[in-house]
PDB file of N, CA and C in Angstrom:
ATOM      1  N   UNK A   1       5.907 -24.045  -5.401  1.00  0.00           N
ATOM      2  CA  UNK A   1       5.027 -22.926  -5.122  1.00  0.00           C
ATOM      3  C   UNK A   1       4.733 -22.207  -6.437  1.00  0.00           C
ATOM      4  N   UNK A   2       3.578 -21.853  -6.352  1.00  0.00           N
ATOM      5  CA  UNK A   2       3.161 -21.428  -8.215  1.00  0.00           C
ATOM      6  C   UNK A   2       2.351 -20.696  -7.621  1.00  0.00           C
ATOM      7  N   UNK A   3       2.689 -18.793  -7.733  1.00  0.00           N
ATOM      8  CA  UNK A   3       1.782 -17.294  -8.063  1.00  0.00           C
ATOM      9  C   UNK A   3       1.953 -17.059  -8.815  1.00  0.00           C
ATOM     10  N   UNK A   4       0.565 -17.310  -9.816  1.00  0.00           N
ATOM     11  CA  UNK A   4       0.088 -16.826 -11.070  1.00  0.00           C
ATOM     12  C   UNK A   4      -0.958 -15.759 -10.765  1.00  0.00           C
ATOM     13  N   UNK A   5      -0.653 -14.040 -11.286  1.00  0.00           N
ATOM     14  CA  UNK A   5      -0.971 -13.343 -11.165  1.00  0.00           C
ATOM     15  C   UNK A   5      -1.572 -13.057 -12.419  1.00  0.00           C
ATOM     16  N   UNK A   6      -0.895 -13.489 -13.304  1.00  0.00           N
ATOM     17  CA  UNK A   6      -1.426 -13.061 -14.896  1.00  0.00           C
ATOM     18  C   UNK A   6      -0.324 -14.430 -15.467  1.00  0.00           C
ATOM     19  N   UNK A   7      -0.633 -14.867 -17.036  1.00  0.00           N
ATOM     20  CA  UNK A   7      -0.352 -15.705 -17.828  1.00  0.00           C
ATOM     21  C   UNK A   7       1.153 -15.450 -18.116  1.00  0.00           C
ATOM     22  N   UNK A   8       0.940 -14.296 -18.794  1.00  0.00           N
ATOM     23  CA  UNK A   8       2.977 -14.277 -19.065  1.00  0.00           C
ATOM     24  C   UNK A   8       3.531 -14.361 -18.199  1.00  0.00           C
ATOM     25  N   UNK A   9       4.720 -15.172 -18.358  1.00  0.00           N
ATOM     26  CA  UNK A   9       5.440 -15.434 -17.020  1.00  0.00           C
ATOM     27  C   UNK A   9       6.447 -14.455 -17.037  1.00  0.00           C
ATOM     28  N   UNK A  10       6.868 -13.152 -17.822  1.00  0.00           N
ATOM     29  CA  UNK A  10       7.994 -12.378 -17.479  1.00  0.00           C
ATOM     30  C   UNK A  10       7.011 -11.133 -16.432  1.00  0.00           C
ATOM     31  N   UNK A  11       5.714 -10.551 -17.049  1.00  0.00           N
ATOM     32  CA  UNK A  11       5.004  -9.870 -16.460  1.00  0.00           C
ATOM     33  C   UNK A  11       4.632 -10.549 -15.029  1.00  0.00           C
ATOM     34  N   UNK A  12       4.498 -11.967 -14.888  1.00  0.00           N
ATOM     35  CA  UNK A  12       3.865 -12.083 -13.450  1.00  0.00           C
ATOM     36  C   UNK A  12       5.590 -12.044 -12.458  1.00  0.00           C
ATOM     37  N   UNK A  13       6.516 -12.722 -12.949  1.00  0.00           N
ATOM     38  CA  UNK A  13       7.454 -12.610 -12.334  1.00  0.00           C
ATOM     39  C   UNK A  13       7.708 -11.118 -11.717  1.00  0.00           C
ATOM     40  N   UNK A  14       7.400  -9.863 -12.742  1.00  0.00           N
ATOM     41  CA  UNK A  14       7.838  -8.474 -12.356  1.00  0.00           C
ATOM     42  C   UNK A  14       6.996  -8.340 -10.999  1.00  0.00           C
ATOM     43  N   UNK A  15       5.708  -8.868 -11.709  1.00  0.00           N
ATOM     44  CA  UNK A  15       4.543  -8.046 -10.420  1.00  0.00           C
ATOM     45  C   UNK A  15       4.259  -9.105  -9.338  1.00  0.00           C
ATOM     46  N   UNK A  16       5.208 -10.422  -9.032  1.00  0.00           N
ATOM     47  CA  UNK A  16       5.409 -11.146  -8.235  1.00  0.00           C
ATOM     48  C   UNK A  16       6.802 -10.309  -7.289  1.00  0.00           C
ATOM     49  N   UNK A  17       7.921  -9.599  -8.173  1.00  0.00           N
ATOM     50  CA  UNK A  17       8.443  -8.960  -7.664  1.00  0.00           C
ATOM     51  C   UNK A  17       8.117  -7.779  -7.082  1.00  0.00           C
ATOM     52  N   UNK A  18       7.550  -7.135  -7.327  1.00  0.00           N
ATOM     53  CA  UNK A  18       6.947  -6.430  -6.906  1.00  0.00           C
ATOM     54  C   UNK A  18       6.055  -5.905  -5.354  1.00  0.00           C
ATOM     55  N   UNK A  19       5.487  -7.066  -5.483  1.00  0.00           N
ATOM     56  CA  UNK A  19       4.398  -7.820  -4.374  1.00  0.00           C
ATOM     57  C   UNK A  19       5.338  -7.954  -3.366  1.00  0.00           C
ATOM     58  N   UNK A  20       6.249  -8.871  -3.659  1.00  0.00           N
ATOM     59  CA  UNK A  20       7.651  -9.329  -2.592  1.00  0.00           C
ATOM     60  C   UNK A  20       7.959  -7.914  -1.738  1.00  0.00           C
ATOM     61  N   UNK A  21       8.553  -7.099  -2.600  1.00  0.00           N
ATOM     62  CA  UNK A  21       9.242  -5.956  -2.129  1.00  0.00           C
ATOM     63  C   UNK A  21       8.338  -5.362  -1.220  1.00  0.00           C
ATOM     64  N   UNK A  22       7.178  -4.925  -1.814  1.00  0.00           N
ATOM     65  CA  UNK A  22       6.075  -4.018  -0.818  1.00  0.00           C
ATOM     66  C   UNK A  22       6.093  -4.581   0.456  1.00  0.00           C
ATOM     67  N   UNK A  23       5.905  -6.297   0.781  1.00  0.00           N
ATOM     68  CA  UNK A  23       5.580  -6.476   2.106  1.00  0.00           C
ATOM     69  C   UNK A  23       7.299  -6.276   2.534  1.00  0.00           C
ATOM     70  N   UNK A  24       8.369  -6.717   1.783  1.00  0.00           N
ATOM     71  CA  UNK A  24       9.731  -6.520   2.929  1.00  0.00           C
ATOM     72  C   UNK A  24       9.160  -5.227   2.961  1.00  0.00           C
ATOM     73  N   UNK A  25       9.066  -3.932   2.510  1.00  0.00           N
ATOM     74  CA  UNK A  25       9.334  -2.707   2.724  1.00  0.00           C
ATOM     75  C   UNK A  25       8.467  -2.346   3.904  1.00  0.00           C
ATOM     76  N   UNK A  26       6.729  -3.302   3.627  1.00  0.00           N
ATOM     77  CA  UNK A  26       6.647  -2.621   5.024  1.00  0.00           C
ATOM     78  C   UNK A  26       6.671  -3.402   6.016  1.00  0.00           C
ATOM     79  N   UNK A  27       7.255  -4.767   6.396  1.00  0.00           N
ATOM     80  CA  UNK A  27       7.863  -4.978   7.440  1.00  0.00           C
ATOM     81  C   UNK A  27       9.279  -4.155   8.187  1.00  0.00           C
ATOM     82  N   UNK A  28       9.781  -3.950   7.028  1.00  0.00           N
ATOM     83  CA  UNK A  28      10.985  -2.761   7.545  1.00  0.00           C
ATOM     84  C   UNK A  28      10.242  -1.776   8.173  1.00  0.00           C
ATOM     85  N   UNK A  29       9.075  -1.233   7.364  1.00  0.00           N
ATOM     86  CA  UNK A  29       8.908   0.224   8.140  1.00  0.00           C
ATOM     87  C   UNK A  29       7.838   0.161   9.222  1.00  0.00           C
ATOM     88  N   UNK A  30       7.206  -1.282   9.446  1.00  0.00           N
ATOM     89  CA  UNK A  30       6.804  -1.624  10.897  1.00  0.00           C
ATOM     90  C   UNK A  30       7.682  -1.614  12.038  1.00  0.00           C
ATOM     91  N   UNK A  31       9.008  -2.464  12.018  1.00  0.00           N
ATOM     92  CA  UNK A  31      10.241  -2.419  12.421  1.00  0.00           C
ATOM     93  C   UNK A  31      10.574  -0.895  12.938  1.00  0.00           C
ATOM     94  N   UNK A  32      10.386   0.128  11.851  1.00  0.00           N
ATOM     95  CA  UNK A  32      11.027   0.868  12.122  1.00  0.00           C
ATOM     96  C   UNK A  32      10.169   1.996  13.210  1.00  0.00           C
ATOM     97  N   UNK A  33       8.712   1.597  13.051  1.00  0.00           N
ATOM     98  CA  UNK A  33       7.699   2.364  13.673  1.00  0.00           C
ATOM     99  C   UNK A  33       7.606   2.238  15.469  1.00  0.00           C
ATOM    100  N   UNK A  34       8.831   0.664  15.476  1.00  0.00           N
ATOM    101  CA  UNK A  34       8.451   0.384  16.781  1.00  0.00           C
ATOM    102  C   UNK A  34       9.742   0.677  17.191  1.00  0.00           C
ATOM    103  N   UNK A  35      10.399   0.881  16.641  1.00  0.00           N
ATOM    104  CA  UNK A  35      11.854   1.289  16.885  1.00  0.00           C
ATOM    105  C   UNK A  35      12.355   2.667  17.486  1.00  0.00           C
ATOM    106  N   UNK A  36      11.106   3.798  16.275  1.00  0.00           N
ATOM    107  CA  UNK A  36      11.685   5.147  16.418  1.00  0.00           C
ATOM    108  C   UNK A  36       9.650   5.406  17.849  1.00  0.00           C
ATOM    109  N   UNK A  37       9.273   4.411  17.701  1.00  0.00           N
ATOM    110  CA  UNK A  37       8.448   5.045  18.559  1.00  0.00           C
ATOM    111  C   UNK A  37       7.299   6.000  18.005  1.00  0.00           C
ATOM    112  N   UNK A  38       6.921   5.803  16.731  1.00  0.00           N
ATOM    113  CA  UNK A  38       6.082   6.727  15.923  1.00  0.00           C
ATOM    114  C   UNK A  38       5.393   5.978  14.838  1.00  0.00           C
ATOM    115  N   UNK A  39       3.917   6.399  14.350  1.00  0.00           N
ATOM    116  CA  UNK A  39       3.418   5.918  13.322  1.00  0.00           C
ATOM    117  C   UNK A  39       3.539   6.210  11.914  1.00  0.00           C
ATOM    118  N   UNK A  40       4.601   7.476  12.131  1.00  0.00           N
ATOM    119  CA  UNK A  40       4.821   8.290  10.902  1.00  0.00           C
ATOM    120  C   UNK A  40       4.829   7.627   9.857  1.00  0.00           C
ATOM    121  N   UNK A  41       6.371   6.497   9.936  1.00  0.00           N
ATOM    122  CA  UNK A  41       6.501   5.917   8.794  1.00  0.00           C
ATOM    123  C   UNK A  41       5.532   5.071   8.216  1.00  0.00           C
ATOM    124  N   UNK A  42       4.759   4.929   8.682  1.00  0.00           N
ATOM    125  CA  UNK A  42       3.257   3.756   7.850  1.00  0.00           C
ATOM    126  C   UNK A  42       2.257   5.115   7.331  1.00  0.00           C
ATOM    127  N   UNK A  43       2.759   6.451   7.779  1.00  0.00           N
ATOM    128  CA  UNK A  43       1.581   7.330   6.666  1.00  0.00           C
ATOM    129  C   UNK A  43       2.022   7.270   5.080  1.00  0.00           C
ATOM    130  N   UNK A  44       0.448   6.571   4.453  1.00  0.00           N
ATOM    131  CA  UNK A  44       0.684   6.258   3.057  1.00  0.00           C
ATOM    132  C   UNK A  44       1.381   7.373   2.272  1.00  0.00           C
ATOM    133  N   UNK A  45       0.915   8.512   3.096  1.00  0.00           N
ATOM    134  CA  UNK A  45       1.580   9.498   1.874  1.00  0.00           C
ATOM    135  C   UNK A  45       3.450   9.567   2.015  1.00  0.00           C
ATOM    136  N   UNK A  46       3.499   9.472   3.173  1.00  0.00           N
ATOM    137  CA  UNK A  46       5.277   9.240   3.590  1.00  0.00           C
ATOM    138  C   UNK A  46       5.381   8.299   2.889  1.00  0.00           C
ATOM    139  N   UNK A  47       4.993   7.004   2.797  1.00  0.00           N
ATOM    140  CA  UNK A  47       5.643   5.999   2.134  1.00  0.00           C
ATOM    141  C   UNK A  47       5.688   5.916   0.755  1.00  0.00           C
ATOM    142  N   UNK A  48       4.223   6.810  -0.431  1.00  0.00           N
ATOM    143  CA  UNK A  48       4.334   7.078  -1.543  1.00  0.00           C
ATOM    144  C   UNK A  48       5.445   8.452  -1.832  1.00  0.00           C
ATOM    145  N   UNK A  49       5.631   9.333  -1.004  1.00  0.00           N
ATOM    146  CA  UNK A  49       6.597  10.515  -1.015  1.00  0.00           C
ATOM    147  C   UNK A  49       5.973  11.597  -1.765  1.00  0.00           C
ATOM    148  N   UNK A  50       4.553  11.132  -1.269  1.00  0.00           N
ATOM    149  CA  UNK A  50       3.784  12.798  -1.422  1.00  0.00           C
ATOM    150  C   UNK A  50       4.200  13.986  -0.339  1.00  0.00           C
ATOM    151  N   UNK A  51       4.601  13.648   0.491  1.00  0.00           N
ATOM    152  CA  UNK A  51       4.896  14.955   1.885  1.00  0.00           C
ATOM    153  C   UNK A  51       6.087  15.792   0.923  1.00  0.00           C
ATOM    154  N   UNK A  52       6.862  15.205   0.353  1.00  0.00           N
ATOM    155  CA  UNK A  52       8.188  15.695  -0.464  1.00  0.00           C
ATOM    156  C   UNK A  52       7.498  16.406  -1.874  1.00  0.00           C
ATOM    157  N   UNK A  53       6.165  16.570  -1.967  1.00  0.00           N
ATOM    158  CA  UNK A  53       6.091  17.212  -3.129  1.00  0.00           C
ATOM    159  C   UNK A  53       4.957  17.827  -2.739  1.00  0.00           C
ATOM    160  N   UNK A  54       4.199  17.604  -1.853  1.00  0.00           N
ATOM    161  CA  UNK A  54       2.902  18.490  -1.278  1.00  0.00           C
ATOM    162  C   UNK A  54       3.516  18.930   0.429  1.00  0.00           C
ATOM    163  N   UNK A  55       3.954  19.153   0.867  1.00  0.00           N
ATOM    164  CA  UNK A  55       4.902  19.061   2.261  1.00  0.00           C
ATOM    165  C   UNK A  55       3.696  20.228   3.573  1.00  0.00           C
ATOM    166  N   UNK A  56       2.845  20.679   2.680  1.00  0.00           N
ATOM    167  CA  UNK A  56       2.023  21.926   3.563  1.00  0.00           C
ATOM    168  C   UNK A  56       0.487  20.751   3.731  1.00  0.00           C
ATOM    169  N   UNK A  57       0.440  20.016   2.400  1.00  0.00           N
ATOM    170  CA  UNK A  57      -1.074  19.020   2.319  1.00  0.00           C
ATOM    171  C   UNK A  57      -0.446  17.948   3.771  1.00  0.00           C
ATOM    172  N   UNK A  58       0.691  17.430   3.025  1.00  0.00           N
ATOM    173  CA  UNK A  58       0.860  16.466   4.126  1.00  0.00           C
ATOM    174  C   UNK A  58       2.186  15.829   5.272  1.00  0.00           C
ATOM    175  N   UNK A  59       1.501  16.778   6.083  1.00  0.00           N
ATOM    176  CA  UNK A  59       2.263  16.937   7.443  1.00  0.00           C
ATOM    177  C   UNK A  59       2.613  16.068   8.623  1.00  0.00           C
ATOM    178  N   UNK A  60       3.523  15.851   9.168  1.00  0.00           N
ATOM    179  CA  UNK A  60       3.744  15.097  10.146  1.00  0.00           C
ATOM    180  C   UNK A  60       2.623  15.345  11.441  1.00  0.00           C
ATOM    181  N   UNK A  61       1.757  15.297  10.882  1.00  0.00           N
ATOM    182  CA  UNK A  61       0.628  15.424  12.416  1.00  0.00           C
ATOM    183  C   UNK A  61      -0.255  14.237  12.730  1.00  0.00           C
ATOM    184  N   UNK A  62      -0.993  14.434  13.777  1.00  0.00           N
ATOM    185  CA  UNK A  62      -2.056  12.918  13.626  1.00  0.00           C
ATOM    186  C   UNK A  62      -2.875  13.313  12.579  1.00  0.00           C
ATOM    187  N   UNK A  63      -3.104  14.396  12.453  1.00  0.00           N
ATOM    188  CA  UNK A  63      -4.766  14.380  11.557  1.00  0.00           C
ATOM    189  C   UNK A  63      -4.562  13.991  10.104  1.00  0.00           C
ATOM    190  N   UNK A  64      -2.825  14.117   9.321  1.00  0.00           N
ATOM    191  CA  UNK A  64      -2.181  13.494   8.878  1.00  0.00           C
ATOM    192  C   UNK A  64      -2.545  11.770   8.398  1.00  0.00           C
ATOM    193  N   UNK A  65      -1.930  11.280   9.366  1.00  0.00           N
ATOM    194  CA  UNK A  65      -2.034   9.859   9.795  1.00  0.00           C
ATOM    195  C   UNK A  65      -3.364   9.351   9.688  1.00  0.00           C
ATOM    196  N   UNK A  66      -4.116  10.164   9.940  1.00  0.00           N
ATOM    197  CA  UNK A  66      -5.894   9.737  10.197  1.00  0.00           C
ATOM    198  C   UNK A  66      -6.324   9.588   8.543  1.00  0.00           C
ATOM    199  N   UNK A  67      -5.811  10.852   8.116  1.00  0.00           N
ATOM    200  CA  UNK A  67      -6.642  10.900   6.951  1.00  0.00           C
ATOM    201  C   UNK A  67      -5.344   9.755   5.655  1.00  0.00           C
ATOM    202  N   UNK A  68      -4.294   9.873   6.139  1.00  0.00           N
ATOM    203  CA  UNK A  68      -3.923   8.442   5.432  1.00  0.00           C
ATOM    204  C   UNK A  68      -4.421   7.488   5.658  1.00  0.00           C
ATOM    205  N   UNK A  69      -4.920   6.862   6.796  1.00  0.00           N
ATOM    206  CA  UNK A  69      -5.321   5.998   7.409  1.00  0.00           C
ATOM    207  C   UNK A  69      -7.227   5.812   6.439  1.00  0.00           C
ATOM    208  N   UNK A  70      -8.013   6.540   6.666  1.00  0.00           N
ATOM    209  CA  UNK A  70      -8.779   6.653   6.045  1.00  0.00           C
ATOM    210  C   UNK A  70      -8.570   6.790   4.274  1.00  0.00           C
ATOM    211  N   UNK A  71      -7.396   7.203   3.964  1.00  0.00           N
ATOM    212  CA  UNK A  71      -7.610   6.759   2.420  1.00  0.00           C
ATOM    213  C   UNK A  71      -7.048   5.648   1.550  1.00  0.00           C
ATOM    214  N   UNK A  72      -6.337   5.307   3.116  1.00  0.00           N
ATOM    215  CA  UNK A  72      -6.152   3.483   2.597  1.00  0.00           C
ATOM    216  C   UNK A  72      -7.198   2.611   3.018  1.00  0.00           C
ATOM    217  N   UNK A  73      -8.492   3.123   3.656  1.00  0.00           N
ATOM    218  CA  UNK A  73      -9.183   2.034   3.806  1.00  0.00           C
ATOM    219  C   UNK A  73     -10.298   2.050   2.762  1.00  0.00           C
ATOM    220  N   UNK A  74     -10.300   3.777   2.132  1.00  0.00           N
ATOM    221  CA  UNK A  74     -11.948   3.639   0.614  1.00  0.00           C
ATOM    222  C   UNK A  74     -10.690   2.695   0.022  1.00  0.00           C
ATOM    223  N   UNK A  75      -9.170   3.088  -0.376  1.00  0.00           N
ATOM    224  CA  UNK A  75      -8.745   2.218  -1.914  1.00  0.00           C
ATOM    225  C   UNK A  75      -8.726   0.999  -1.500  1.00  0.00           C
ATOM    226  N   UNK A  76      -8.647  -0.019  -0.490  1.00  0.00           N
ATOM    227  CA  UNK A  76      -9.037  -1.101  -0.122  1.00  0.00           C
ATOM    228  C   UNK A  76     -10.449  -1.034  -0.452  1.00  0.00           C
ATOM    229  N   UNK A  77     -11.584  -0.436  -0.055  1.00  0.00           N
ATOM    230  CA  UNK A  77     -12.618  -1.133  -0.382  1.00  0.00           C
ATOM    231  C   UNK A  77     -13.134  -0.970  -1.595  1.00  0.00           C
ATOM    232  N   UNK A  78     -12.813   0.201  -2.692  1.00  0.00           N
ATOM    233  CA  UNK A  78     -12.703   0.157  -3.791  1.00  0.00           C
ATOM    234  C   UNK A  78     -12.024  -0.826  -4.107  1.00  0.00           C
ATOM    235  N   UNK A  79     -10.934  -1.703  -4.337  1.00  0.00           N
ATOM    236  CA  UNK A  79     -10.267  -2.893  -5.153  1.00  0.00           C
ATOM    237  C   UNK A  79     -10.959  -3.978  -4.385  1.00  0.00           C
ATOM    238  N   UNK A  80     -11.665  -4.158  -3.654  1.00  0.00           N
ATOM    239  CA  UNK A  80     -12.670  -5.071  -2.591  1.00  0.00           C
ATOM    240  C   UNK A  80     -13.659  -5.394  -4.176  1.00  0.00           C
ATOM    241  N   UNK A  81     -14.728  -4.166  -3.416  1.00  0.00           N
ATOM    242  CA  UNK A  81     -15.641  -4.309  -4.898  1.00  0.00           C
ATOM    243  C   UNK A  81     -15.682  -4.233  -5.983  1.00  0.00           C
ATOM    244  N   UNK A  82     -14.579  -3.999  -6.415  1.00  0.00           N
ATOM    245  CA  UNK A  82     -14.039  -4.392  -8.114  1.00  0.00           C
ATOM    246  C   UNK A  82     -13.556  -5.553  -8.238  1.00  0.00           C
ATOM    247  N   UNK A  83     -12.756  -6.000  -7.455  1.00  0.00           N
ATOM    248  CA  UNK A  83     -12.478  -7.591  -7.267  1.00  0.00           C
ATOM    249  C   UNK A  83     -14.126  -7.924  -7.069  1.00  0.00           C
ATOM    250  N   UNK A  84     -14.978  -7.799  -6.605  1.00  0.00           N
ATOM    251  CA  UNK A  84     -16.040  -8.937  -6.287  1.00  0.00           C
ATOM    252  C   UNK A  84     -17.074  -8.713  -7.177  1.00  0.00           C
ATOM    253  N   UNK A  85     -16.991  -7.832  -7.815  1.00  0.00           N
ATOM    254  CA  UNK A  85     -17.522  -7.106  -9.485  1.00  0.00           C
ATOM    255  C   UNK A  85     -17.112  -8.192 -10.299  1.00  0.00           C
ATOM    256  N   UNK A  86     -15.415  -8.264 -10.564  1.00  0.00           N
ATOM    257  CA  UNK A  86     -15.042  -9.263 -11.831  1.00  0.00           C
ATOM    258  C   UNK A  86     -15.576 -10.612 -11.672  1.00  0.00           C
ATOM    259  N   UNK A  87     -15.422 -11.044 -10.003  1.00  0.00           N
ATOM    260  CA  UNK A  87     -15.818 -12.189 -10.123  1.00  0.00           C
ATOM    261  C   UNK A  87     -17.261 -12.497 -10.224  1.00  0.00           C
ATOM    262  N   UNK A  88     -18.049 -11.388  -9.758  1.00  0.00           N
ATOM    263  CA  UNK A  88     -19.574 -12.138 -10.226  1.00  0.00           C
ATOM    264  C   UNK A  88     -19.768 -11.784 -12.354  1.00  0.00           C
ATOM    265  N   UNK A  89     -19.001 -11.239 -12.830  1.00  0.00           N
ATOM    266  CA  UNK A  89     -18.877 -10.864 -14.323  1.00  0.00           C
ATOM    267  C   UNK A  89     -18.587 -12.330 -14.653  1.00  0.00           C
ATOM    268  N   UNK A  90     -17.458 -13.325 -14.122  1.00  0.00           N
ATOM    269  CA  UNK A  90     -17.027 -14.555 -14.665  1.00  0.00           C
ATOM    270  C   UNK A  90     -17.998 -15.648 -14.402  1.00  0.00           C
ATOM    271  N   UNK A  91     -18.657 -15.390 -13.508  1.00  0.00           N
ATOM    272  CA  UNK A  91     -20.244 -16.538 -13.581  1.00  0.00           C
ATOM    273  C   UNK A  91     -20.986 -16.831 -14.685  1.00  0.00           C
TER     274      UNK A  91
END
């Protein structure tokens, strides 16, 4: 099996590690969403640990959740069209 993310192999190994961890972490915290019965733990900002440093911005509520929910879907489609940017640049 060969993921080549980038050429150096100590840098792709890190950000191969990397990659790894994110999905165990959020299979754990899928696990844990169905466990405790709540969507909390999949709000991006809970999982980056903005609530612990903005705690009034971001609250355990739905509207919360919504608007995480909505700002993981522009940075998905922002790295969408930058990914489909580079590749029409390499033509």
């Amino acid at each position: 099996m060969e993921n080549k993310i980038i050429k150096n192999k100590y840098l792709n190994a890190f950000l191969l590690l990397l990659l790894y961890s994110a999905v165990f972490h959020f299979i754990v915290l899928v696990l844990r969403c169905f466990l405790e019965k709540t969507v909390y733990p999949l709000n991006f900002f809970n999982i980056l640990n903005l609530n612990f440093l903005f705690p009034s911005i971001f609250k355990d509520t739905l509207s919360g959740d919504v608007i995480s929910v909505i700002v993981v879907i522009v940075i998905y489609l922002f790295l969408l069209k930058k990914q489909r940017l580079l590749i029409e640049e390499k033509k």
